[in-house]
C-alpha atoms as a PDB file:
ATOM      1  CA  UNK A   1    -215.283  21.260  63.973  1.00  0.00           C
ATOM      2  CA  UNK A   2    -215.004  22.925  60.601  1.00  0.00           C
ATOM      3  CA  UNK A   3    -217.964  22.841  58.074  1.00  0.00           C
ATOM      4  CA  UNK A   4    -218.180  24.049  54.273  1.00  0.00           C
ATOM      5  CA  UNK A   5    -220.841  25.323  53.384  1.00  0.00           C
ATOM      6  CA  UNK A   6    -220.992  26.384  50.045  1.00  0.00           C
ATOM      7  CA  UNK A   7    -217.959  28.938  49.687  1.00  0.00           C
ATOM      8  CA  UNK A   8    -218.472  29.876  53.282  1.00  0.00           C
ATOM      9  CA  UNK A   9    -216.667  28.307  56.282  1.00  0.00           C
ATOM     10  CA  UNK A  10    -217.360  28.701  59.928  1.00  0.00           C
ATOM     11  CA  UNK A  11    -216.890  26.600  62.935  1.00  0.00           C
ATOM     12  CA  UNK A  12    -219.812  25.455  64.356  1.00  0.00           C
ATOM     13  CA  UNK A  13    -220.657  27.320  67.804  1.00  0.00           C
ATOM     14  CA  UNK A  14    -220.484  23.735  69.682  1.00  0.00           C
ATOM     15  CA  UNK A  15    -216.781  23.515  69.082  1.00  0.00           C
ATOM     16  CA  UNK A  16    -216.281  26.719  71.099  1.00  0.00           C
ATOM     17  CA  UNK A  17    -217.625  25.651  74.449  1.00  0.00           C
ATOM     18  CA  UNK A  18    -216.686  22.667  76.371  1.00  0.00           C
ATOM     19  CA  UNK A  19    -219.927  19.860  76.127  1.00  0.00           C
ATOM     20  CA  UNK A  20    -221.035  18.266  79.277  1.00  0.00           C
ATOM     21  CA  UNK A  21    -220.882  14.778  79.188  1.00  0.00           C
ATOM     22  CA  UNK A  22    -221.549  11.612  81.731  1.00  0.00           C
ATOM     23  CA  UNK A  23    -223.617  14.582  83.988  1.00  0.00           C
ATOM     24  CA  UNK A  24    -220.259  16.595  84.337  1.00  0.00           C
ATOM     25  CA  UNK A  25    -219.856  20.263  83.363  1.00  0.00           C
ATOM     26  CA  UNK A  26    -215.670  20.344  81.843  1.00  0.00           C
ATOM     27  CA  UNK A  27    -216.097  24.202  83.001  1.00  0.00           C
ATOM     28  CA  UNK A  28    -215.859  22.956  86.651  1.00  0.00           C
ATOM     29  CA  UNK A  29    -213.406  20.486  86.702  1.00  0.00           C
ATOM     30  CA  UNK A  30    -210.157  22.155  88.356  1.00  0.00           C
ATOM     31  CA  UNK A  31    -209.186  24.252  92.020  1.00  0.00           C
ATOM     32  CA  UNK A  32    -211.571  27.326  92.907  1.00  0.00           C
ATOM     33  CA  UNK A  33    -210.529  29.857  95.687  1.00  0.00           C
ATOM     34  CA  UNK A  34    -213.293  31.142  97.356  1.00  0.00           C
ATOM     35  CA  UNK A  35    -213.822  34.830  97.140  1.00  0.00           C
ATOM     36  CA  UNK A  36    -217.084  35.719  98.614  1.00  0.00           C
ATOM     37  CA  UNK A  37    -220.682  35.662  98.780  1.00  0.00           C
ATOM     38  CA  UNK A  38    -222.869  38.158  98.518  1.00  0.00           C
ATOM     39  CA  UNK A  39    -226.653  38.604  99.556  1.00  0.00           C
ATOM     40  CA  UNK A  40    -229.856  38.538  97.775  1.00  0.00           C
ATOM     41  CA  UNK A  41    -229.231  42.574  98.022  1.00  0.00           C
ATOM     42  CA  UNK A  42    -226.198  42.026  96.308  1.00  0.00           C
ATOM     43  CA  UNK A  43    -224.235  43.195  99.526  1.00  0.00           C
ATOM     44  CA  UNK A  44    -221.257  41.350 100.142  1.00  0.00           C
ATOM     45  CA  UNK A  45    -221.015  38.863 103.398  1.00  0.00           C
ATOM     46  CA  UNK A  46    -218.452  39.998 105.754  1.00  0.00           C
ATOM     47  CA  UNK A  47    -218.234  37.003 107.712  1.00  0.00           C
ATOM     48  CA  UNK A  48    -215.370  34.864 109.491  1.00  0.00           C
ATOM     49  CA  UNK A  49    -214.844  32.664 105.950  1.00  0.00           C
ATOM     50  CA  UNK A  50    -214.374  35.680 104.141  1.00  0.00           C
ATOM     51  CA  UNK A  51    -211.246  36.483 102.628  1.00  0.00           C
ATOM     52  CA  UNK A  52    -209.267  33.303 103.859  1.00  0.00           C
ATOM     53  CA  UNK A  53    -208.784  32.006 100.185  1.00  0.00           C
ATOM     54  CA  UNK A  54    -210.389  28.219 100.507  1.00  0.00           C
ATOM     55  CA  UNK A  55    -209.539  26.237  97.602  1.00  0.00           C
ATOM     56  CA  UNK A  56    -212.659  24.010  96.485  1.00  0.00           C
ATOM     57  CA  UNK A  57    -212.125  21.430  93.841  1.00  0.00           C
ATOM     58  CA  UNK A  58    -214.265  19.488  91.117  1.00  0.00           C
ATOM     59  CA  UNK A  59    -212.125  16.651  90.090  1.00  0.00           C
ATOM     60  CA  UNK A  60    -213.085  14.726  86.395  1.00  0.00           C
ATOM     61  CA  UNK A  61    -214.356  11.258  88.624  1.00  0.00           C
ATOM     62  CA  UNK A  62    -217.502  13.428  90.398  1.00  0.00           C
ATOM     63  CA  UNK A  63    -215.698  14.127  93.267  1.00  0.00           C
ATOM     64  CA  UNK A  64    -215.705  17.540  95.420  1.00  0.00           C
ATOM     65  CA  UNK A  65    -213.010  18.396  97.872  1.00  0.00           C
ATOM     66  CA  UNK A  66    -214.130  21.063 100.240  1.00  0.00           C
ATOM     67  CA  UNK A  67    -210.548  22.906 101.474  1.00  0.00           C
ATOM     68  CA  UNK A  68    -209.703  21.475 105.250  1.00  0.00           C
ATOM     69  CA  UNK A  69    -208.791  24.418 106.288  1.00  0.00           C
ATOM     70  CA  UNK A  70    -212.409  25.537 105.823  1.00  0.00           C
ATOM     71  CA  UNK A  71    -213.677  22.551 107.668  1.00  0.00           C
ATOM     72  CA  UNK A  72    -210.996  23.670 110.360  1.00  0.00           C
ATOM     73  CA  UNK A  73    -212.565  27.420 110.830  1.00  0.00           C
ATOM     74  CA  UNK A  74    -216.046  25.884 110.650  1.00  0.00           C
ATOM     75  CA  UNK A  75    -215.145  23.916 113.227  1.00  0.00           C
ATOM     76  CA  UNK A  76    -213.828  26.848 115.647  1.00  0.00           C
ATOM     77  CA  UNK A  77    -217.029  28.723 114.770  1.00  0.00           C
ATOM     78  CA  UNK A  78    -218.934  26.051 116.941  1.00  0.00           C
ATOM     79  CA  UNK A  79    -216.375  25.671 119.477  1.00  0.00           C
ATOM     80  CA  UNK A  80    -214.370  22.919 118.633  1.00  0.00           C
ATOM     81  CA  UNK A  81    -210.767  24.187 119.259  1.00  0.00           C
ATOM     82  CA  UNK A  82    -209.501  20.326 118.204  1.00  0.00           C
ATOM     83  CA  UNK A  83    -207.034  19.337 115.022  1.00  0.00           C
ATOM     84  CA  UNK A  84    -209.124  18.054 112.590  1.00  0.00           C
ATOM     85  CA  UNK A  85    -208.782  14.123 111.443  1.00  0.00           C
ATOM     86  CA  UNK A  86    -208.861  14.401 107.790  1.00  0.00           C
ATOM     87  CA  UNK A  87    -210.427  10.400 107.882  1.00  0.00           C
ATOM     88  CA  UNK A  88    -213.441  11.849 109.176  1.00  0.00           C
ATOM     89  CA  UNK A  89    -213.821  14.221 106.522  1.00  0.00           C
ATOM     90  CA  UNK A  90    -216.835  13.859 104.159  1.00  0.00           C
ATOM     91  CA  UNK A  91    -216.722  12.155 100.400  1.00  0.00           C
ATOM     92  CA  UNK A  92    -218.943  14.104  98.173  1.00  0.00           C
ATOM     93  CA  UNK A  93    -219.400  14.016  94.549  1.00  0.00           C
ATOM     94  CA  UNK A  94    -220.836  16.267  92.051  1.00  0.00           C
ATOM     95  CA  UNK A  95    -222.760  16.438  88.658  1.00  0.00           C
ATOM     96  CA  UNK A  96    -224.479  18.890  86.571  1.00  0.00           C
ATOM     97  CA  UNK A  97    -227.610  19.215  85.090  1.00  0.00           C
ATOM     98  CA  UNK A  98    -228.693  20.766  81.861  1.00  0.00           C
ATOM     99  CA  UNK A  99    -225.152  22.971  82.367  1.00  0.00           C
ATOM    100  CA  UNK A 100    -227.298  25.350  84.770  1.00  0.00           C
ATOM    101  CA  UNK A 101    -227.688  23.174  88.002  1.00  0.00           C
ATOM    102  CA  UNK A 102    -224.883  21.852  90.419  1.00  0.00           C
ATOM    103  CA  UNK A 103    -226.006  19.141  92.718  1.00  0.00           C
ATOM    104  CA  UNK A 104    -223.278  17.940  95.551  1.00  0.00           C
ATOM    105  CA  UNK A 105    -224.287  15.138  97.073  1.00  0.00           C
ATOM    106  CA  UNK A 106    -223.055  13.326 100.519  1.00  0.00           C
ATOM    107  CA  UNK A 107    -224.937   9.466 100.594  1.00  0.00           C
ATOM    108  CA  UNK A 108    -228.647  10.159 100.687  1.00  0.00           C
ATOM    109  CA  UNK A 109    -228.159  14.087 101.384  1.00  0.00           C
ATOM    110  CA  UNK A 110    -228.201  16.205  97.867  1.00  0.00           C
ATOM    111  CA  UNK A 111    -227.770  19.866  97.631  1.00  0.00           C
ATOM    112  CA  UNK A 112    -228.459  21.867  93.916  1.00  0.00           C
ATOM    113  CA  UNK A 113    -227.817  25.395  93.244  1.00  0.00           C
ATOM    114  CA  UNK A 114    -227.532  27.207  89.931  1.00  0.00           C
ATOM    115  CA  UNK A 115    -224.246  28.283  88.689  1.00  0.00           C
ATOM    116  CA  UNK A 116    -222.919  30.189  85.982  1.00  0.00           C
ATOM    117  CA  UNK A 117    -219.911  31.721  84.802  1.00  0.00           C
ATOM    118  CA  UNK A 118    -218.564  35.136  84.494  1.00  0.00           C
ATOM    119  CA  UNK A 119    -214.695  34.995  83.007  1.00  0.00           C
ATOM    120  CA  UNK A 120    -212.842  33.091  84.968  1.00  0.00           C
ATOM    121  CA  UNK A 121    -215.003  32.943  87.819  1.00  0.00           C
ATOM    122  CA  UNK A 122    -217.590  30.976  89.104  1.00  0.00           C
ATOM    123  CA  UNK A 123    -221.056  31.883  89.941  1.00  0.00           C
ATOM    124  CA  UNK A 124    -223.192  29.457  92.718  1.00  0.00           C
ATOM    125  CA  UNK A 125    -226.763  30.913  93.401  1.00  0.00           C
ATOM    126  CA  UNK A 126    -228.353  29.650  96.258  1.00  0.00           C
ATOM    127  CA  UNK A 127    -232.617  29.783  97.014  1.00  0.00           C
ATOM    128  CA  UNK A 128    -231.669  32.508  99.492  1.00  0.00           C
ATOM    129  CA  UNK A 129    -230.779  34.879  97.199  1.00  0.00           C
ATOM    130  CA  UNK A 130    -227.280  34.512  98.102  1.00  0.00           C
ATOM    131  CA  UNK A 131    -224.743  33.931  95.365  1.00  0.00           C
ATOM    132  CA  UNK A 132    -220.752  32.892  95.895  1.00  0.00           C
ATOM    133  CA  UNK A 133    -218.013  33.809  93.953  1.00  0.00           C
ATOM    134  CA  UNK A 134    -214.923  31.635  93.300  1.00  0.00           C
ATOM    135  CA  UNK A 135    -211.769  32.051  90.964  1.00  0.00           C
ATOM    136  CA  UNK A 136    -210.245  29.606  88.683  1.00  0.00           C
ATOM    137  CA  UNK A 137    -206.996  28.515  89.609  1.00  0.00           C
ATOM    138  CA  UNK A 138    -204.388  28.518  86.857  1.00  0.00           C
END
C-alpha cells in the first residue's frame, strides 16, 4: 500500500509483512522439515528424531499434519514394531495468537508455545527452555 505524503512516498511497513487474519499466522502456512531442538542451554538434542528430516505442515483451513513417519519412529521408541494405520492418526488444528503464540490443539487437549522466525526458519519455544528448529520448504 502506497501513501503520498506531501512530496514524500513510502509504503507503509504493514504492506511488508504478511497480517494474521481469522487467528492464522500466513508465515506458517506451508511444509517444515524438522531440523532440531536444542536445550534451554542452547545445546543441541541428539536424540533418535534427530536428523531424520520430518516434514510438519500448517495448511490455510487450521489444520496440522504431523509427518507419519515421525509417528512411525515414535512408535518404535515405545516398542511398537507394528505398521502404522494412518485412520488412527490424530486431526489437529492450529491458530495463532497475537503473531507470538502457536496453540495446536487435539479435541479438548491444547498445547501453546511461542514461535518466531529467523529467515526461513522457524523458531518453537517450549516452557522447558527447549526451542525447535524447522526449515521452510520451497
Amino acid at each position: 500500500m502506497l501513501k503520498l505524503i506531501g512530496t514524500v512516498t513510502f509504503i507503509s511497513l504493514f504492506s511488508l509483512y504478511p497480517v494474521q487474519t481469522d487467528d492464522h499466522d500466513a508465515r506458517l502456512i506451508g511444509k517444515w522439515k524438522f531440523l532440531y531442538t536444542k536445550d534451554a542451554g542452547m545445546n543441541i538434542l541428539k536424540d533418535e528424531f534427530t536428523g531424520k528430516g520430518y516434514i510438519e505442515t500448517f495448511t490455510k483451513n487450521g489444520q496440522y499434519l504431523i509427518d507419519p513417519k515421525y509417528l512411525q519412529d515414535d512408535m518404535k521408541r515405545h516398542g511398537i514394531n507394528e505398521p502404522i494405520d494412518h485412520s488412527l492418526i490424530p486431526t489437529f488444528t492450529w491458530k495463532t495468537i497475537n503473531n507470538e503464540i502457536l496453540e495446536i490443539s487435539e479435541g479438548r487437549d491444547a498445547r501453546k508455545c511461542r514461535y518466531g522466525f529467523s529467515g526461513d526458519t522457524l523458531l518453537l519455544g517450549y516452557p522447558n527452555g527447549h526451542v525447535r528448529y524447522l526449515l521452510k520448504r520451497k
